[in-house]
N, C-alpha and C. Protein backbone atom coordinates (compact mmCIF):
# COMPACT_ATOMS: atom_id res chain seq x y z
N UNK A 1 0.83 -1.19 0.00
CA UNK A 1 0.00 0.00 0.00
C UNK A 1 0.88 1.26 0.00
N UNK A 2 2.01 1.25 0.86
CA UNK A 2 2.77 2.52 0.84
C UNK A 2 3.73 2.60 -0.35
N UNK A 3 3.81 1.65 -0.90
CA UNK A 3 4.54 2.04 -2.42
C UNK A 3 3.71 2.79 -3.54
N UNK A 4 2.26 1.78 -3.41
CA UNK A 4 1.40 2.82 -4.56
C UNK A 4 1.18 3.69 -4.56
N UNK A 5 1.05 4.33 -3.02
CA UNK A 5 1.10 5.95 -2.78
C UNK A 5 2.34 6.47 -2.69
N UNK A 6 3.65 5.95 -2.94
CA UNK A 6 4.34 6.64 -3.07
C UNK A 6 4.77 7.00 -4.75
N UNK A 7 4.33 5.67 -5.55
CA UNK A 7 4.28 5.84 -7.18
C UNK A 7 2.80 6.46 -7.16
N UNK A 8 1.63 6.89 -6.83
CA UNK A 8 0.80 7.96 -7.57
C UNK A 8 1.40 9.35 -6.86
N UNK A 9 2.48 9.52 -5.99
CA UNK A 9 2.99 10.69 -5.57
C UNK A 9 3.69 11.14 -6.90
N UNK A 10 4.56 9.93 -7.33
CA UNK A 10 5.59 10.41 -8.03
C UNK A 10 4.85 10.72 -9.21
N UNK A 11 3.90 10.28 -9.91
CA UNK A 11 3.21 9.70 -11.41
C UNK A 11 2.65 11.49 -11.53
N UNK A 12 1.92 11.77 -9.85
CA UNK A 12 1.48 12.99 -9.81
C UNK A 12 2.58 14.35 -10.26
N UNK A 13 3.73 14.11 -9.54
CA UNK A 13 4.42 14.93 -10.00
C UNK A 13 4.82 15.12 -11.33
N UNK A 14 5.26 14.25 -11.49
CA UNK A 14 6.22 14.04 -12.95
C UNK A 14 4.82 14.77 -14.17
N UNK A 15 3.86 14.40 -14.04
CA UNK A 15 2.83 14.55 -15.19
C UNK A 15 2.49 16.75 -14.62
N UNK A 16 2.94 17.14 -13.50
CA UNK A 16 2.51 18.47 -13.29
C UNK A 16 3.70 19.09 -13.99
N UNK A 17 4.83 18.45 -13.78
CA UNK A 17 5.72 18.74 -14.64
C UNK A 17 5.88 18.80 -16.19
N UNK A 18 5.23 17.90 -16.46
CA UNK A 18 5.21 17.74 -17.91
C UNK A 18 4.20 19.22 -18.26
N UNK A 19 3.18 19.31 -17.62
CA UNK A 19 2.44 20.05 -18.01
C UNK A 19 2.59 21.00 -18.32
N UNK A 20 3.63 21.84 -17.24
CA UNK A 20 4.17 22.88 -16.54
C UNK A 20 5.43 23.12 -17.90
N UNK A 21 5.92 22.36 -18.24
CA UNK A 21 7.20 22.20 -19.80
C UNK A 21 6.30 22.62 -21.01
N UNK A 22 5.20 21.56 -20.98
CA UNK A 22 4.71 22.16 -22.48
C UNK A 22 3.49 23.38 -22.47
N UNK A 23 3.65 24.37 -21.49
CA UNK A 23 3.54 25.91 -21.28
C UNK A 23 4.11 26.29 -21.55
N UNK A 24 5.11 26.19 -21.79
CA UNK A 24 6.44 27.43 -22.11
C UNK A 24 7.45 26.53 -23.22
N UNK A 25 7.61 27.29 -24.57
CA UNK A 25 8.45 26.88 -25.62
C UNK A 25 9.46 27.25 -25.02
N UNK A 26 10.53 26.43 -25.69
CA UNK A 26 12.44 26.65 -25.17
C UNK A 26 12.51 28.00 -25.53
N UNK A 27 11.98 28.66 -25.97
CA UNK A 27 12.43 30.30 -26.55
C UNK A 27 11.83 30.60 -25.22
N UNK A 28 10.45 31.16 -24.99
CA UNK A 28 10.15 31.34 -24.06
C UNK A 28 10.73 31.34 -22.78
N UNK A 29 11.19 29.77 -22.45
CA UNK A 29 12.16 29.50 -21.43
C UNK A 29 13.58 30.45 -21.14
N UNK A 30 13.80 30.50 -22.37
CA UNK A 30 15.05 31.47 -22.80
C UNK A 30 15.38 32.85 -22.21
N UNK A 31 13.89 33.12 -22.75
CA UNK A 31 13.77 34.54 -22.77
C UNK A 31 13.70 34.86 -21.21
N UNK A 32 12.51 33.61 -20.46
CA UNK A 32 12.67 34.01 -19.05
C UNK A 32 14.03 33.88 -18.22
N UNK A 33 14.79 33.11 -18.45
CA UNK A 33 16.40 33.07 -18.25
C UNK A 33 16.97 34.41 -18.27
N UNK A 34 17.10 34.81 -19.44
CA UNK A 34 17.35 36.37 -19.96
C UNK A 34 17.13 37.25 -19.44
N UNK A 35 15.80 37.35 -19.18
CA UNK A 35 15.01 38.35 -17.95
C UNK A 35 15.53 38.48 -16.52
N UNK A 36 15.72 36.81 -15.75
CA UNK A 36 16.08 36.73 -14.84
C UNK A 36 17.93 37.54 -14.86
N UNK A 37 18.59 37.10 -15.72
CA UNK A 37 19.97 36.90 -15.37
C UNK A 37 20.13 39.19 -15.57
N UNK A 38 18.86 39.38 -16.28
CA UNK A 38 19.09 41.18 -16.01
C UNK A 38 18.57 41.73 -14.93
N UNK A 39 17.64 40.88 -14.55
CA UNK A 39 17.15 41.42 -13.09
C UNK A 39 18.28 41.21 -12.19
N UNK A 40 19.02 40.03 -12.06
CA UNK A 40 20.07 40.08 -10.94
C UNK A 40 21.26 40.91 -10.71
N UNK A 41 21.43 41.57 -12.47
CA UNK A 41 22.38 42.73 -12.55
C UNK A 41 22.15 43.95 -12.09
N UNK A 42 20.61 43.89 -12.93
CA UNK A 42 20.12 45.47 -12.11
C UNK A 42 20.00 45.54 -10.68
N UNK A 43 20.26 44.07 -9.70
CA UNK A 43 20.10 44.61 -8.30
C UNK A 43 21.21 44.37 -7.33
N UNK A 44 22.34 44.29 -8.85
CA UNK A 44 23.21 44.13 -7.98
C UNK A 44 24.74 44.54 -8.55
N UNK A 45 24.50 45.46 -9.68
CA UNK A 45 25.67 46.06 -10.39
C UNK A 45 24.98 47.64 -10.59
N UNK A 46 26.08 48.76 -10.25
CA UNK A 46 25.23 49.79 -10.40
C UNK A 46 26.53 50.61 -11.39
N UNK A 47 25.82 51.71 -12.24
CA UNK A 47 26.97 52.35 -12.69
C UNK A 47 27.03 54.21 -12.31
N UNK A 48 25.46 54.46 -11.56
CA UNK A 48 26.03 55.55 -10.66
C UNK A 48 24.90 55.56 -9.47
N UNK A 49 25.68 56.18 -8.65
CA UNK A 49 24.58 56.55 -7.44
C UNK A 49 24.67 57.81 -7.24
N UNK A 50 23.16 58.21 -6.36
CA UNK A 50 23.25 59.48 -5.40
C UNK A 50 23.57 59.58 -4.65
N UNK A 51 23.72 58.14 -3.42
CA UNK A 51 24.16 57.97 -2.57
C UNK A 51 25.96 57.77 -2.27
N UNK A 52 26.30 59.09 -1.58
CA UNK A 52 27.80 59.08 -1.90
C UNK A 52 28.73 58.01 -1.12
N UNK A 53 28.21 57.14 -0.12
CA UNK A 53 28.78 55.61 0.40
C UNK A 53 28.87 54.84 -0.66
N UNK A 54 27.97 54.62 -1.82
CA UNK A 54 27.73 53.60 -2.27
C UNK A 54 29.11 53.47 -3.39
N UNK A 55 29.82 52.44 -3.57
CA UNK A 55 31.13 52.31 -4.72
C UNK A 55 30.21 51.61 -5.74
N UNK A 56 30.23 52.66 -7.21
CA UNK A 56 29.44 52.12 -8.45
C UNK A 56 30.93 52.76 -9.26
N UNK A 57 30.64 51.86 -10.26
CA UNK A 57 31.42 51.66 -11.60
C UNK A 57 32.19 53.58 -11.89
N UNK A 58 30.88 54.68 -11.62
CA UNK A 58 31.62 55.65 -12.24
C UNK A 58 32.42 56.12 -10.94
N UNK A 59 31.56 56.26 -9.56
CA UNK A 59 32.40 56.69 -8.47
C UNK A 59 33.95 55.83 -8.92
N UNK A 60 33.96 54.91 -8.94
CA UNK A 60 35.47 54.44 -9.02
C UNK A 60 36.24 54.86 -9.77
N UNK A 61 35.50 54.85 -11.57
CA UNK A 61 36.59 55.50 -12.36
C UNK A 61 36.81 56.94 -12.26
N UNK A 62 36.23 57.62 -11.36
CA UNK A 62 36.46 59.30 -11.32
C UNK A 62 37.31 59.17 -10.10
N UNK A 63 36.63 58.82 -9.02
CA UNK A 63 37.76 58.90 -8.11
C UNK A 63 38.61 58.64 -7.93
N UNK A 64 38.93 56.87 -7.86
CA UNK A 64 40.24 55.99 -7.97
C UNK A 64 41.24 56.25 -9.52
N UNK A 65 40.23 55.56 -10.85
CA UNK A 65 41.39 55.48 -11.69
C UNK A 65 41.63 56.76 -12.45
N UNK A 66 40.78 57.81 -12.04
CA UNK A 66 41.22 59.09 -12.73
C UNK A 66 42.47 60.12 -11.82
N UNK A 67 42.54 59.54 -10.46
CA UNK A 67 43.22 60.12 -9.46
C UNK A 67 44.66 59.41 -9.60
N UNK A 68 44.65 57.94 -10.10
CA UNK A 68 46.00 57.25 -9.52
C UNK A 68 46.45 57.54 -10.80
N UNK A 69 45.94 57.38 -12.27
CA UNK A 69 46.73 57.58 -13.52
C UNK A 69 45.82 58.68 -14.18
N UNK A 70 45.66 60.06 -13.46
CA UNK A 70 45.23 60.86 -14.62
C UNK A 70 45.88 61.14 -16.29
N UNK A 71 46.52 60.41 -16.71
CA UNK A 71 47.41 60.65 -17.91
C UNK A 71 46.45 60.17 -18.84
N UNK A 72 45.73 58.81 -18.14
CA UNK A 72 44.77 58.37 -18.88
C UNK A 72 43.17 58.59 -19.35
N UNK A 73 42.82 59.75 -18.61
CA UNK A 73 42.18 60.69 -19.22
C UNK A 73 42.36 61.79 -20.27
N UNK A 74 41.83 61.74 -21.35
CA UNK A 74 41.98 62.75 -22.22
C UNK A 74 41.48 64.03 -21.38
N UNK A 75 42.54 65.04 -21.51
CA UNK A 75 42.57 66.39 -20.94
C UNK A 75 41.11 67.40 -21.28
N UNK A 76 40.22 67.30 -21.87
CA UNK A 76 38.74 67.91 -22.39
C UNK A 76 38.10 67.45 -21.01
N UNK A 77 37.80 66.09 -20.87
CA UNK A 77 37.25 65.23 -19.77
C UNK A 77 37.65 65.37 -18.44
N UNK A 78 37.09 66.84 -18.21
CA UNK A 78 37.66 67.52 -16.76
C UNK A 78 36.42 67.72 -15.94
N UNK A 79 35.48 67.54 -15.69
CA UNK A 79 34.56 67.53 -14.84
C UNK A 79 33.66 65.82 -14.87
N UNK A 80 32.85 65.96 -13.66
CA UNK A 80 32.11 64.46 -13.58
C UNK A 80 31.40 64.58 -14.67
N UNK A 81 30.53 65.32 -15.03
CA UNK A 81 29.40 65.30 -16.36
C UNK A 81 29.87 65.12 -17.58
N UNK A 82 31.50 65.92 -17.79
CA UNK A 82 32.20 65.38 -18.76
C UNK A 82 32.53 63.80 -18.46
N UNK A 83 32.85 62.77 -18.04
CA UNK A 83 33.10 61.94 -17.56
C UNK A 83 32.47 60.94 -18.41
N UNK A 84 31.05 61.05 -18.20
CA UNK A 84 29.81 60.31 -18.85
C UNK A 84 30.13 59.62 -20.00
N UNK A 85 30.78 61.30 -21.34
CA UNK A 85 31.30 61.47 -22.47
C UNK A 85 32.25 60.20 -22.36
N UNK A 86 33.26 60.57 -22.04
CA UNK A 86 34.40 59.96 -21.96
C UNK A 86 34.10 58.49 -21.85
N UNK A 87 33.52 57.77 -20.70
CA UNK A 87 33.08 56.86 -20.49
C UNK A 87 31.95 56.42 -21.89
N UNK A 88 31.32 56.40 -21.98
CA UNK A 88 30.33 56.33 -23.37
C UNK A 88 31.58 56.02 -24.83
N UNK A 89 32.59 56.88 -24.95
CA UNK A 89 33.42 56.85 -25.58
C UNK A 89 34.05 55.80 -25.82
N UNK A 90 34.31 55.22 -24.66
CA UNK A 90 35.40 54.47 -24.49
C UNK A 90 34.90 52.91 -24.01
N UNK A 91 33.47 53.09 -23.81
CA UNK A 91 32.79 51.42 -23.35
C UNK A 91 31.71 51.05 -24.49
N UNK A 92 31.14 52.22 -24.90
CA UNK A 92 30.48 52.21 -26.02
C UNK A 92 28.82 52.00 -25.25
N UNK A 93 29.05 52.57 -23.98
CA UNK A 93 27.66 53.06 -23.05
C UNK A 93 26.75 53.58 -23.50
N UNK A 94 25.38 54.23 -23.91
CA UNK A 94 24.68 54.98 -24.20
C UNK A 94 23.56 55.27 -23.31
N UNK A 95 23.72 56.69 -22.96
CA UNK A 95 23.32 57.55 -21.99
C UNK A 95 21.71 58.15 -22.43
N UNK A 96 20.72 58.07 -21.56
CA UNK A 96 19.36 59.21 -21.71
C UNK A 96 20.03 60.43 -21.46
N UNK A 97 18.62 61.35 -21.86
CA UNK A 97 18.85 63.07 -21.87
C UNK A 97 19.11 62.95 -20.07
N UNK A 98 19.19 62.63 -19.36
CA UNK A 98 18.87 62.86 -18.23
C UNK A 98 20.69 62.06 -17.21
N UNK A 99 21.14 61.50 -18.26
CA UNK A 99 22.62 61.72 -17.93
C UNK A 99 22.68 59.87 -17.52
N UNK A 100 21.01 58.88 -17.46
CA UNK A 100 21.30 57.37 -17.31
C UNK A 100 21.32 56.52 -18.18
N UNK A 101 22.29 55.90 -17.63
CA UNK A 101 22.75 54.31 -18.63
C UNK A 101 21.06 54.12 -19.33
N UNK A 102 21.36 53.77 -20.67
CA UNK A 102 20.70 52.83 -21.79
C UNK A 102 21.30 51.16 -21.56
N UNK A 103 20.24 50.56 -20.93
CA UNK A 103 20.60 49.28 -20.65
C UNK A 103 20.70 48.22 -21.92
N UNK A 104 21.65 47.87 -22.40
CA UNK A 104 21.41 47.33 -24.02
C UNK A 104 21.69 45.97 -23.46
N UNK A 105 21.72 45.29 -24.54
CA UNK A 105 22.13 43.74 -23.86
C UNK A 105 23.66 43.88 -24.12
N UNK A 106 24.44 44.93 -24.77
CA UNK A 106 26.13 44.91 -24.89
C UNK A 106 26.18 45.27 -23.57
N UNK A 107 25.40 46.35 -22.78
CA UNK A 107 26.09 46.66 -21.47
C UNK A 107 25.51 45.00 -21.12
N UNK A 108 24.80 44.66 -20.58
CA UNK A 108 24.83 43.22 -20.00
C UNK A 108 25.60 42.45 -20.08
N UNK A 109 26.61 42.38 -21.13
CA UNK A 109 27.37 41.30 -21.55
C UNK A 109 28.46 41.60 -20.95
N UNK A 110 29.11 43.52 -20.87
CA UNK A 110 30.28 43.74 -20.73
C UNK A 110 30.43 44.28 -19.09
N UNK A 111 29.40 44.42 -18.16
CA UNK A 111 29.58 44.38 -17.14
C UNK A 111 30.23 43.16 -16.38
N UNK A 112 29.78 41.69 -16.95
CA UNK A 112 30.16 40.61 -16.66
C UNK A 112 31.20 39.94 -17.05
N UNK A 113 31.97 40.24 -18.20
CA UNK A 113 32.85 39.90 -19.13
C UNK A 113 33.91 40.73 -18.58
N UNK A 114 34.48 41.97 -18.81
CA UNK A 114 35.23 42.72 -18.27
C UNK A 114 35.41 43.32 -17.05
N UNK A 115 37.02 42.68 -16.32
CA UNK A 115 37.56 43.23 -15.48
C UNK A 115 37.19 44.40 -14.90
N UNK A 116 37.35 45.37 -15.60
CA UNK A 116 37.08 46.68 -14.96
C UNK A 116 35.88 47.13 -14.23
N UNK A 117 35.03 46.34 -14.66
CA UNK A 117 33.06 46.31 -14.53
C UNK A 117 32.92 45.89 -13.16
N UNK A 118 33.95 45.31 -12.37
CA UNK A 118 33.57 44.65 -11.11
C UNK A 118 33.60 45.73 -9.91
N UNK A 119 33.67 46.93 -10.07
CA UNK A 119 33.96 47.62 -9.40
C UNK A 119 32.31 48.31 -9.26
N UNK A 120 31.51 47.89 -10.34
CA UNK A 120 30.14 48.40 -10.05
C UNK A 120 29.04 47.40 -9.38
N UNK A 121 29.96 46.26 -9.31
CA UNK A 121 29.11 45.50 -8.67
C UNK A 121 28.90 45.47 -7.39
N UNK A 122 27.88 45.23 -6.43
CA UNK A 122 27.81 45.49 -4.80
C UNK A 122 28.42 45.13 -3.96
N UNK A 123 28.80 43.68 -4.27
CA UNK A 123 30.11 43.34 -3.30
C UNK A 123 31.14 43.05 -3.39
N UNK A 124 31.86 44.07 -4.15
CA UNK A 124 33.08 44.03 -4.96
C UNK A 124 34.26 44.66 -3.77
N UNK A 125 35.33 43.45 -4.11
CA UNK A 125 36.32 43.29 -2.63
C UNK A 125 37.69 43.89 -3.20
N UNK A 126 38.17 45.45 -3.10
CA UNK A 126 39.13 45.40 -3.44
C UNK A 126 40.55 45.53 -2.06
N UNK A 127 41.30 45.10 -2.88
CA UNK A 127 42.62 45.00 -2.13
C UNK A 127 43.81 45.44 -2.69
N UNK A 128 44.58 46.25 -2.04
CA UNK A 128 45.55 46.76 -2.18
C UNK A 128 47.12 46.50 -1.35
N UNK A 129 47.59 45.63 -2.16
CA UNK A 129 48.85 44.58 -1.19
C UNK A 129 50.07 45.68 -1.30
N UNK A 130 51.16 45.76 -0.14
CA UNK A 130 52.06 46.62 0.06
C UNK A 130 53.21 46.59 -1.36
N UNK A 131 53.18 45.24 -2.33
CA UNK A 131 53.99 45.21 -3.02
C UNK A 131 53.50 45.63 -4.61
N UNK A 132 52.45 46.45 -3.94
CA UNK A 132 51.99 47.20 -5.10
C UNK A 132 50.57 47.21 -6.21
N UNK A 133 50.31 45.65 -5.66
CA UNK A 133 49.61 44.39 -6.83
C UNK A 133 48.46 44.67 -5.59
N UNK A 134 47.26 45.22 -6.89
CA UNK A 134 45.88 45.25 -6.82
C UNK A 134 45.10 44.41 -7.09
N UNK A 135 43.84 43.88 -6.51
CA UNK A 135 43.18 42.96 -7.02
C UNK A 135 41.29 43.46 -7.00
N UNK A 136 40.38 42.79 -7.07
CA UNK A 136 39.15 43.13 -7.33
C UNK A 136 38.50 42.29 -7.68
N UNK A 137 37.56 41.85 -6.84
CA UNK A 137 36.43 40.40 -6.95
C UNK A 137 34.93 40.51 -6.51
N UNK A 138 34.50 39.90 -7.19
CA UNK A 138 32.92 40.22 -6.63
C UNK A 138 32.52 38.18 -6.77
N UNK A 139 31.57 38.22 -5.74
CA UNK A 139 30.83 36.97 -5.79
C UNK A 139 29.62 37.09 -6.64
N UNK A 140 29.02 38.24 -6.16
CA UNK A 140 27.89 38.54 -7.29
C UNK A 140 28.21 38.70 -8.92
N UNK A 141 29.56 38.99 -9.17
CA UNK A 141 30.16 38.65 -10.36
C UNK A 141 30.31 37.31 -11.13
N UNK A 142 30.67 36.61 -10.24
CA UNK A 142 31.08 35.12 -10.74
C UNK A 142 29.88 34.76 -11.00
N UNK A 143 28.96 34.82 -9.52
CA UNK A 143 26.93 34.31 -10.13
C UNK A 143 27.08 34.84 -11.19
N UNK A 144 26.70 36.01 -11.70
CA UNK A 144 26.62 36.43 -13.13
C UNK A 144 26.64 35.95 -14.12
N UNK A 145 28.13 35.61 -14.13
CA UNK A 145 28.89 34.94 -15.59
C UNK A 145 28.21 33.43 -15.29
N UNK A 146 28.38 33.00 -14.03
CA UNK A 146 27.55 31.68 -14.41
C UNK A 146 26.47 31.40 -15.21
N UNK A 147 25.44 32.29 -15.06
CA UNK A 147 24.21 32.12 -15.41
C UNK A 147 24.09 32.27 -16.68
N UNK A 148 25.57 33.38 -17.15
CA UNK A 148 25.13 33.51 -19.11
C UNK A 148 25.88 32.32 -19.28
N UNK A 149 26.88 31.59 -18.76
CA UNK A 149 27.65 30.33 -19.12
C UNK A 149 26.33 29.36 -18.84
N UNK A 150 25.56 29.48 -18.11
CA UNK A 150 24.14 28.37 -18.30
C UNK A 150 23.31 28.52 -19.18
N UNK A 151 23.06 29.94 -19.53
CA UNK A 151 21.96 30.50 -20.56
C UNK A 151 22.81 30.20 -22.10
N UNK A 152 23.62 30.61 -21.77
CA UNK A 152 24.67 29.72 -23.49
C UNK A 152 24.61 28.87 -23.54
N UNK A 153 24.95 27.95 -22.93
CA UNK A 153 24.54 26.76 -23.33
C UNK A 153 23.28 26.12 -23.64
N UNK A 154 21.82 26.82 -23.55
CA UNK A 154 20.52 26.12 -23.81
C UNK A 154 20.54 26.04 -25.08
């Protein structure tokens, strides 16, 4: 008796499942993947704040890498608002009238892909060792790339 109820447990499941699969085409599936893996960026990679605690992608490159190697700013790109420019220039960002990121799926790709991007993410760990050698890691980074390394592969 306790086996057959444990095979119409299973028979039950497996068939809600099935059901639950042929609702949603693999595109579909896709797309909700897609959705998900930008929602986790947007709540957890930023590229500016109001809040002046918070370390996002531009606070860093104005403060940190425009302070330690200003050489590497082109000399025009002298204020934060100029900055934007510069940045846009050089990541291939695209900005609203109102001075915010245009979320494209290239920024999606290159927040996660490139080094430099980890610095906008929320729990991004940097370290600075006495022999000079910098480093920069995020956990919420690595999730990231996982998920397009899962979503590539469907």
């Amino acid at each position: 008796m306790k086996r057959i109820i444990v095979l119409i447990g299973f028979l039950t499941i497996l068939v809600f499942m099935m059901i639950n699969c042929e609702n949603e085409s693999p595109t579909e599936a896709k797309d909700t993947i897609y959705e998900e893996i930008k929602a986790f960026a947007d709540s957890h990679w930023r590229f500016k704040s109001d809040d002046p605690i918070e370390i996002t992608y531009h606070r860093w490159f104005l403060d940190i890498f425009a302070t330690i190697d200003p050489i590497l700013l082109d000399p025009v790109y002298t204020t934060r608002e100029d900055s934007l420019d510069y940045i846009n220039a050089h990541h291939d960002f695209a900005f609203d009238a109102n001075g915010n990121i245009i979320k494209t799926q290239q920024y999606y790709g290159m927040i996660g892909k490139y080094d430099q991007f980890v610095f906008g993410w929320d729990d991004v760990i940097y370290t600075s060792y006495p022999s000079g050698i910098e480093s920069a890691s995020s956990i919420h980074r690595d999730e990231y790339n996982e998920m397009w390394e899962n979503y590539s592969s469907l």
